[in-house]
N, C-alpha and C. Protein backbone atom coordinates (compact mmCIF):
# COMPACT_ATOMS: atom_id res chain seq x y z
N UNK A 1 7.67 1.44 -60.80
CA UNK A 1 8.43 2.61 -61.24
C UNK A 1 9.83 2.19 -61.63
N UNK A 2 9.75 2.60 -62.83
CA UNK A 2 11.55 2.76 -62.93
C UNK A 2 12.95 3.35 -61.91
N UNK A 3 14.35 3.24 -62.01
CA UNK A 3 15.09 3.77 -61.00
C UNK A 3 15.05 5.03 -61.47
N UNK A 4 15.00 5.42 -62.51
CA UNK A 4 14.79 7.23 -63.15
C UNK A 4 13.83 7.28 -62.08
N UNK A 5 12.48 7.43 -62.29
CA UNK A 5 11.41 8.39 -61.55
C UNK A 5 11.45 7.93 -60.35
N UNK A 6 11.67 6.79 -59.93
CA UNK A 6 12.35 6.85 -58.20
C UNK A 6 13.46 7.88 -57.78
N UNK A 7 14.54 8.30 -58.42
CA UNK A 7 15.53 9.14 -58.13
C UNK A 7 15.23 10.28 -58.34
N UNK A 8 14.05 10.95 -59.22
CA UNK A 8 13.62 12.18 -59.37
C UNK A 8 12.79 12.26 -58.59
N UNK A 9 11.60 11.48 -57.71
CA UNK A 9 10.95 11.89 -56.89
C UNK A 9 11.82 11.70 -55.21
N UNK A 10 13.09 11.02 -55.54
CA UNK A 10 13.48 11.38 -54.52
C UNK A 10 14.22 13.28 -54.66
N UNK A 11 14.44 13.21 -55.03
CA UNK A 11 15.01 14.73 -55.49
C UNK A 11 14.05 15.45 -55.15
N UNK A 12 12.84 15.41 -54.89
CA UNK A 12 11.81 17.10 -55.29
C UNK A 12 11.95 17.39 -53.42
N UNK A 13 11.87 18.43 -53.38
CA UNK A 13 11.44 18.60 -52.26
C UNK A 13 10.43 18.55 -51.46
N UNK A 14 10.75 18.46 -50.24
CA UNK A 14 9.41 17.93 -49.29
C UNK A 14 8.18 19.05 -49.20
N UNK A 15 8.48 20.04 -49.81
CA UNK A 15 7.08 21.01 -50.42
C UNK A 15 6.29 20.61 -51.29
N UNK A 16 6.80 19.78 -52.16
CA UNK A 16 6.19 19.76 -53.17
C UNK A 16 5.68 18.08 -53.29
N UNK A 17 5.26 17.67 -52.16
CA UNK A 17 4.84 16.32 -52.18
C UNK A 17 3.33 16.57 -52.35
N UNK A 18 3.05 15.16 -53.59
CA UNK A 18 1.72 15.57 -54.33
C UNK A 18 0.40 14.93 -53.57
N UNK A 19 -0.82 15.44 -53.53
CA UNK A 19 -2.07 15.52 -52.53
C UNK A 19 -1.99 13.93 -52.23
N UNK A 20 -2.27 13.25 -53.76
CA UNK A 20 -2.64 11.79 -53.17
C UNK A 20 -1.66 10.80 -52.53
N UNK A 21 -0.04 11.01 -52.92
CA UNK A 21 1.22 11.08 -51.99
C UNK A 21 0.75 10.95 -50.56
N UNK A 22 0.10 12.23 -50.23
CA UNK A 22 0.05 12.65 -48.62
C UNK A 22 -0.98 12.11 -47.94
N UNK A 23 -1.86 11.91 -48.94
CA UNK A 23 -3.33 11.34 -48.34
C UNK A 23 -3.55 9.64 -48.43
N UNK A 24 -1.95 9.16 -49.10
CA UNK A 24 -2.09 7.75 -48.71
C UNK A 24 -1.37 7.19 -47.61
N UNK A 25 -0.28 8.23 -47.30
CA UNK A 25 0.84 8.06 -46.30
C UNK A 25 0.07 8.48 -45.20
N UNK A 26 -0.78 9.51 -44.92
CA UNK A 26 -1.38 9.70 -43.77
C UNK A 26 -2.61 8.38 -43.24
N UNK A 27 -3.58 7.75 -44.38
CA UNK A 27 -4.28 6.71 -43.99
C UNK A 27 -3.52 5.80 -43.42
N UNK A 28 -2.05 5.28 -43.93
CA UNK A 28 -1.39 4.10 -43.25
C UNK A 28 -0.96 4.35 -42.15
N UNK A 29 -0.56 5.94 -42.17
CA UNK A 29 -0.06 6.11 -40.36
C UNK A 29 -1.02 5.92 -39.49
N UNK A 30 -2.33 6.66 -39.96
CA UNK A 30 -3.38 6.80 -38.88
C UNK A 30 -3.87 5.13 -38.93
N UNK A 31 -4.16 3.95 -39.99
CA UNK A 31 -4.30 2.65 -40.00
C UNK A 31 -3.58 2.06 -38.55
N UNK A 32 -1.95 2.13 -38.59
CA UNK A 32 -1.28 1.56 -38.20
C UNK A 32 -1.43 2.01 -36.64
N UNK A 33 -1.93 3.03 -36.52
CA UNK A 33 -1.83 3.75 -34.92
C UNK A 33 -3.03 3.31 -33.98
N UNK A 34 -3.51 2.60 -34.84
CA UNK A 34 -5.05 2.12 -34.17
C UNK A 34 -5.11 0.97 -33.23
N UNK A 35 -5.26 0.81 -32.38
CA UNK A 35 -5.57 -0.26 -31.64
C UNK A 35 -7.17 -0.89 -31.64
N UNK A 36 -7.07 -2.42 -30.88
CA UNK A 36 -8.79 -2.35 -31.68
C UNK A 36 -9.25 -2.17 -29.90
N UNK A 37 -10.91 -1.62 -30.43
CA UNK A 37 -11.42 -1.26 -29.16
C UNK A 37 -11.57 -2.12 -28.41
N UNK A 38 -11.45 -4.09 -28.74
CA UNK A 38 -11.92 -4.76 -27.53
C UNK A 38 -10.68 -4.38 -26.52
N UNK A 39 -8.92 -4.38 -26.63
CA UNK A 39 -8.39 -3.67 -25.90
C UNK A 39 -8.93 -3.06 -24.49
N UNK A 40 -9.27 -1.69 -25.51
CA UNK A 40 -9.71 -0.77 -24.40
C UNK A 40 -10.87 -1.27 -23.20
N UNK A 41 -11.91 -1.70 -23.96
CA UNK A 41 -13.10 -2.79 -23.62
C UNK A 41 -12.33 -3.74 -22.33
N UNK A 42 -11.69 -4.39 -22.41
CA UNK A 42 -11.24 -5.50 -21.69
C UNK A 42 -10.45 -4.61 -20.49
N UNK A 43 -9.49 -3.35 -20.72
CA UNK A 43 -8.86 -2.65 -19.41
C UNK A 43 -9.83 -2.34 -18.38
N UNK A 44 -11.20 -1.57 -19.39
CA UNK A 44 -12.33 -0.77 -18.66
C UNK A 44 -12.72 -1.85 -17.76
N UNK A 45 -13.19 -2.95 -18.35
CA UNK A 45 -13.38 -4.17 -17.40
C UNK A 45 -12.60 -4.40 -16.11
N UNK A 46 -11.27 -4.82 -16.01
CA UNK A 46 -10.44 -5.04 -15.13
C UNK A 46 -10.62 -3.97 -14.42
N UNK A 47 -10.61 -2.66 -14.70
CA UNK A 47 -10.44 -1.51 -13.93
C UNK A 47 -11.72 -1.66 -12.89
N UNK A 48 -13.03 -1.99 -13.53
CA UNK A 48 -13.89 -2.31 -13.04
C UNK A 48 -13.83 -3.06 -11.87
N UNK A 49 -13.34 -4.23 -11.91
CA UNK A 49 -13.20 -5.20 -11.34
C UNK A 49 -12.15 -4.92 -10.02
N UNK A 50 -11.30 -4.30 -10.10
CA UNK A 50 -9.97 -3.38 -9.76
C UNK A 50 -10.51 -2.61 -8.72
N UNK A 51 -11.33 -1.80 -9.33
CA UNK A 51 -11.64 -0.50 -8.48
C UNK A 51 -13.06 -1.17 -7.54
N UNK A 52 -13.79 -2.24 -7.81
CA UNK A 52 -15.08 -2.95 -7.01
C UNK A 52 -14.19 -3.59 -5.56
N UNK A 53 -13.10 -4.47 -6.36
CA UNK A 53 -12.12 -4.73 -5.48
C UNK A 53 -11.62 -4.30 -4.20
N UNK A 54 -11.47 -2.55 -4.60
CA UNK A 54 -10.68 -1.67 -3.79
C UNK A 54 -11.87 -1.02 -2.74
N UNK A 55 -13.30 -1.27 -3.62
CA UNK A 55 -14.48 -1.26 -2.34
C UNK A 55 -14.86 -1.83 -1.49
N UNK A 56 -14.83 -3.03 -2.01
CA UNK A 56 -15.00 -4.48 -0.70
C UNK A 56 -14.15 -4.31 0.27
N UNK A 57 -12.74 -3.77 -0.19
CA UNK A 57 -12.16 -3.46 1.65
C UNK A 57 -12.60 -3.12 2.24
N UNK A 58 -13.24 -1.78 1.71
CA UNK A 58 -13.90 -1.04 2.77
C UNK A 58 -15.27 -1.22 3.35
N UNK A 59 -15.81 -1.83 2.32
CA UNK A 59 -17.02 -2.53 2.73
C UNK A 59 -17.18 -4.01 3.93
N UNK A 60 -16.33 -5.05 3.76
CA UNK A 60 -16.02 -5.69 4.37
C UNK A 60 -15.05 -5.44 5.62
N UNK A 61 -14.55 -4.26 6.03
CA UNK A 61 -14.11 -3.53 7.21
C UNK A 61 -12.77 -4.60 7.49
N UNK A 62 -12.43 -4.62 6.37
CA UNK A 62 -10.85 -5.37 6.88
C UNK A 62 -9.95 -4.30 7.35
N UNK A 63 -9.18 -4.64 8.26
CA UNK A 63 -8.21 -3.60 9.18
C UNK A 63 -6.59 -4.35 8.93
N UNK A 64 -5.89 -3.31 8.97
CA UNK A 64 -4.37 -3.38 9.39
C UNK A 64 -3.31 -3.58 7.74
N UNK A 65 -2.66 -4.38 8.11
CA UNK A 65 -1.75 -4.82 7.05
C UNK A 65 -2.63 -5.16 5.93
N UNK A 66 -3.61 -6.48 5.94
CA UNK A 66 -3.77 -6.87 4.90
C UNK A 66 -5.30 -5.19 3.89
N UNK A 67 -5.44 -4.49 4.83
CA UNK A 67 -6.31 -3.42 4.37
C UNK A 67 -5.30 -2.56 3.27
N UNK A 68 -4.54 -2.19 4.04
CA UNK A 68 -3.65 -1.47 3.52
C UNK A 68 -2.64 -2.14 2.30
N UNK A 69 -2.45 -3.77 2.38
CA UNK A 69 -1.84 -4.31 1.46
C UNK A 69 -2.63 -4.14 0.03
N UNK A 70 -3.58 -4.72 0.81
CA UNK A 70 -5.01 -4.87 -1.02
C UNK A 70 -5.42 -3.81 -1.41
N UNK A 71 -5.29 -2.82 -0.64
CA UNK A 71 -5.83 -1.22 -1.70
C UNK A 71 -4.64 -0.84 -2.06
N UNK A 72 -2.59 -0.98 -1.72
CA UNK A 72 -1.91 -0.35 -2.62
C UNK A 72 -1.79 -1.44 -3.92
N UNK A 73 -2.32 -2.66 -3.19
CA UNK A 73 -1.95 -3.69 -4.58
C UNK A 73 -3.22 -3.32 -5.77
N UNK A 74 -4.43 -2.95 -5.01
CA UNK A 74 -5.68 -2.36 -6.48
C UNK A 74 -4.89 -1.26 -6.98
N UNK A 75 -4.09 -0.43 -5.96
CA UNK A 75 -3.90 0.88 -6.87
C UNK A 75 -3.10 1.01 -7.81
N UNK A 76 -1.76 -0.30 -7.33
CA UNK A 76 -0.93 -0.60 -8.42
C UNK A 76 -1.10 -1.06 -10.05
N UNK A 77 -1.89 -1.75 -9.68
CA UNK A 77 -2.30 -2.31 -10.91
C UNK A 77 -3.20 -1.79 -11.42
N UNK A 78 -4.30 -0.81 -11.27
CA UNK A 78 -4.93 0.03 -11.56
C UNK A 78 -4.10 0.78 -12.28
N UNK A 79 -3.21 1.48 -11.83
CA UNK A 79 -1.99 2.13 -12.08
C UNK A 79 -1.61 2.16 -13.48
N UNK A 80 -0.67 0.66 -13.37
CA UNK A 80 -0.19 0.06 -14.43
C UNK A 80 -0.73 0.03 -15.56
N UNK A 81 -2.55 -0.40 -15.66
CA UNK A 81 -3.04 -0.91 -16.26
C UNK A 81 -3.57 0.46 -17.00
N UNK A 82 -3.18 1.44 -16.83
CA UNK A 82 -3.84 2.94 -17.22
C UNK A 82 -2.51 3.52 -17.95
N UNK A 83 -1.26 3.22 -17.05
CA UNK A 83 -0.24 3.72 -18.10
C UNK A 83 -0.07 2.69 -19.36
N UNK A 84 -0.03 1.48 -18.98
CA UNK A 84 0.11 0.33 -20.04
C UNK A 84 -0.45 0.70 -21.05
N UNK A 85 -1.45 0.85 -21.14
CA UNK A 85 -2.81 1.09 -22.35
C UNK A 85 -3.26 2.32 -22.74
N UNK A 86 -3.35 3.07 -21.97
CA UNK A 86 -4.52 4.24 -21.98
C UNK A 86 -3.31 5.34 -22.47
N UNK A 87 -1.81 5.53 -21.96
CA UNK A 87 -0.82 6.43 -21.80
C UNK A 87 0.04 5.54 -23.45
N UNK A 88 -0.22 4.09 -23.34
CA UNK A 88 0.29 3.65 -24.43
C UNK A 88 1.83 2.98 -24.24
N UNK A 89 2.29 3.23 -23.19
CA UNK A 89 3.55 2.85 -22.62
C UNK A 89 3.82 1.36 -23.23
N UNK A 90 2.73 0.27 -23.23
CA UNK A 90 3.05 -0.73 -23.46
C UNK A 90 3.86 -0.57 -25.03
N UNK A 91 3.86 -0.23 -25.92
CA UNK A 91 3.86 0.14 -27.00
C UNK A 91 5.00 1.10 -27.99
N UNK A 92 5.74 1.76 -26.67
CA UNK A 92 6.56 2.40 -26.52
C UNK A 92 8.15 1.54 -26.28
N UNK A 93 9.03 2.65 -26.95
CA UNK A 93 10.48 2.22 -26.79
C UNK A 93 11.02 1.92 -25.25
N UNK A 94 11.76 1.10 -25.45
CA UNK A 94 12.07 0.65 -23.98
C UNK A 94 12.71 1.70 -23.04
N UNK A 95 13.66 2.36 -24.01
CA UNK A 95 14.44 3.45 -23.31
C UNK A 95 13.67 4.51 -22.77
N UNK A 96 12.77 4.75 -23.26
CA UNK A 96 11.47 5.91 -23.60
C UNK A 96 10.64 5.67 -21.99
N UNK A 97 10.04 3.80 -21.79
CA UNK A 97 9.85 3.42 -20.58
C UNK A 97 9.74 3.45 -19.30
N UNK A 98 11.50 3.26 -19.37
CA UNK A 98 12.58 3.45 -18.57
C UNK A 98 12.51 5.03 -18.05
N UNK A 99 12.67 5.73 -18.91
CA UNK A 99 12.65 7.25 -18.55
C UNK A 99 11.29 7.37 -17.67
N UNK A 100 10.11 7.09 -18.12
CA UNK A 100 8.82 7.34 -17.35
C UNK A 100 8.97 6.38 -16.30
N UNK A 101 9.05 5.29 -16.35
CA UNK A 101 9.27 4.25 -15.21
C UNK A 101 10.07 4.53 -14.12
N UNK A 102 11.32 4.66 -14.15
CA UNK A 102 12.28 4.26 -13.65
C UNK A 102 12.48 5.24 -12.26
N UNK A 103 12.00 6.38 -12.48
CA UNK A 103 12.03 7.73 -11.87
C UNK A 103 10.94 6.83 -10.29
N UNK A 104 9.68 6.75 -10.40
CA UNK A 104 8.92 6.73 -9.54
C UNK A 104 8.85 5.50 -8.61
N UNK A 105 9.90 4.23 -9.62
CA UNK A 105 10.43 3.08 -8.79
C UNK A 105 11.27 3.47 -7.98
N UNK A 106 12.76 4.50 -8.36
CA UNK A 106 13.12 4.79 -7.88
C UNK A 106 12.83 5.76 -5.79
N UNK A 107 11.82 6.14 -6.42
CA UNK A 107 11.19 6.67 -5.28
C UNK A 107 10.94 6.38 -4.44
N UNK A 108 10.44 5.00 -4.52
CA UNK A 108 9.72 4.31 -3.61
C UNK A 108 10.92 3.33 -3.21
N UNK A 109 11.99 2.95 -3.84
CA UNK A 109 13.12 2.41 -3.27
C UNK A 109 13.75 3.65 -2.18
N UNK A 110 13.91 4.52 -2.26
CA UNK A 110 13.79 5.71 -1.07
C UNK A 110 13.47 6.00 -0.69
N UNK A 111 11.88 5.57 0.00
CA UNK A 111 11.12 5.98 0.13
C UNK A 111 11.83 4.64 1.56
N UNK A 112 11.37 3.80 0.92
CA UNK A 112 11.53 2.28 1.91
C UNK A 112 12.84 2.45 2.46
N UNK A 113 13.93 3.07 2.07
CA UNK A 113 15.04 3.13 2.86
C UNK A 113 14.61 4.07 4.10
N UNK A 114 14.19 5.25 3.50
CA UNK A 114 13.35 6.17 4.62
C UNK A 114 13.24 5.48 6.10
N UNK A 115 12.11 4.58 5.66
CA UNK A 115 11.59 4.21 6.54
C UNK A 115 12.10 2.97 7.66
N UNK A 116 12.91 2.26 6.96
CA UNK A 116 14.02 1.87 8.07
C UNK A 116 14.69 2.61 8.55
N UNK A 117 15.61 4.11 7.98
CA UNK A 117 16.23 4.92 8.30
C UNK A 117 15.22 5.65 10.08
N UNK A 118 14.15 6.06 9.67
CA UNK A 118 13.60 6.15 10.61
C UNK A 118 13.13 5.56 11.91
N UNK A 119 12.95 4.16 11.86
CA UNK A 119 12.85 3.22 12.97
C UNK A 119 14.23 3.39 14.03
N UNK A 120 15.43 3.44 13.28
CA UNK A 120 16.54 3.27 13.70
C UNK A 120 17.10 4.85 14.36
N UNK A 121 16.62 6.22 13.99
CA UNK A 121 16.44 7.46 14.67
C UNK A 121 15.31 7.95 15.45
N UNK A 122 14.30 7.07 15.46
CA UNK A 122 13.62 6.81 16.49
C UNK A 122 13.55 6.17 17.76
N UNK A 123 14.42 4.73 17.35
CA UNK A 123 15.12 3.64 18.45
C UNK A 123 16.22 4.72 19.18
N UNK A 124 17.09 5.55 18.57
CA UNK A 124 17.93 6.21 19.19
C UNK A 124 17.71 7.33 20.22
N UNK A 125 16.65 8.13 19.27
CA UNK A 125 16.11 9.10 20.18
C UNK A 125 15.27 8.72 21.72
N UNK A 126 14.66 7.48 21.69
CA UNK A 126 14.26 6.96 22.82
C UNK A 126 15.45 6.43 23.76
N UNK A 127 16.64 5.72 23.49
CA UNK A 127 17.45 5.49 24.05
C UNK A 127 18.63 6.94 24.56
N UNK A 128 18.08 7.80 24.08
CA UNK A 128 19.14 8.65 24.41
C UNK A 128 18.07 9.70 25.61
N UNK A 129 17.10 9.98 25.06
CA UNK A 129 16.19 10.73 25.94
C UNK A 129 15.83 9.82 26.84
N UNK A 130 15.31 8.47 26.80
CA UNK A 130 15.32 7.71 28.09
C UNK A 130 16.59 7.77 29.16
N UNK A 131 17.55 7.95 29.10
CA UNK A 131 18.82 7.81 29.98
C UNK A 131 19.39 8.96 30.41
N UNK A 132 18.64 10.38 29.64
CA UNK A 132 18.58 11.54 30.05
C UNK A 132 17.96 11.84 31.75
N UNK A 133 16.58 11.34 31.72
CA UNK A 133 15.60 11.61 32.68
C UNK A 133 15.84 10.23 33.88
């Protein structure tokens, strides 16, 4: 195209954009938005693998710390591996991320203060009600 009919089709308004215009700009968006299915194929797998994982604990009757370690570590990454891909996050602006991310890390960093917080009003309450009686 010449700079004439480039500057006149920039001029028309966005009403009046013509069928095959719209119907080539929409194939490249929807082209470009595609991921290929081995992707998905390969998460379903892991998840698989993930969630078989998170049965053998219970199947194999492991107790205590390490029970409780390996089913939040399946759930994590289970987790991850569902927002990563499935939610699309991987794919996404960082700032955008951050906003979904950042909130529920946060949580659990308060969550863990909690819980020292508590050992230490628990230690107290025994030392103070012990010396009561």
């Amino acid at each position: 195209m010449t700079n004439v009919a480039v500057q006149i089709e920039a001029r028309q308004p966005a009403l009046h954009i013509h069928a095959p215009d719209a119907v080539v700009s929409g194939a490249t968006h929807a082209k470009g938005q595609q991921h290929p299915i081995r992707l998905y194929l390969v998460v379903w797998g892991w998840l698989f693998v993930l969630s078989t994982g998170s049965y053998l604990v219970d199947y194999f009757g492991l107790q205590g710390y390490l029970r409780w370690s390996l089913i939040l570590l399946f759930m994590v990454l289970k987790a991850g591996l569902i927002v990563a891909v499935f939610m699309h996050m991987a794919w996404e602006r960082l700032a955008l991320a951050y906003a979904i991310l950042l909130p529920p890390v946060l949580v659990l960093v308060f969550v863990a203060i909690m819980v020292f917080e508590s050992d230490y009003t628990h230690l107290l309450r025994v030392v103070f009600f012990a010396a009561a009686t």
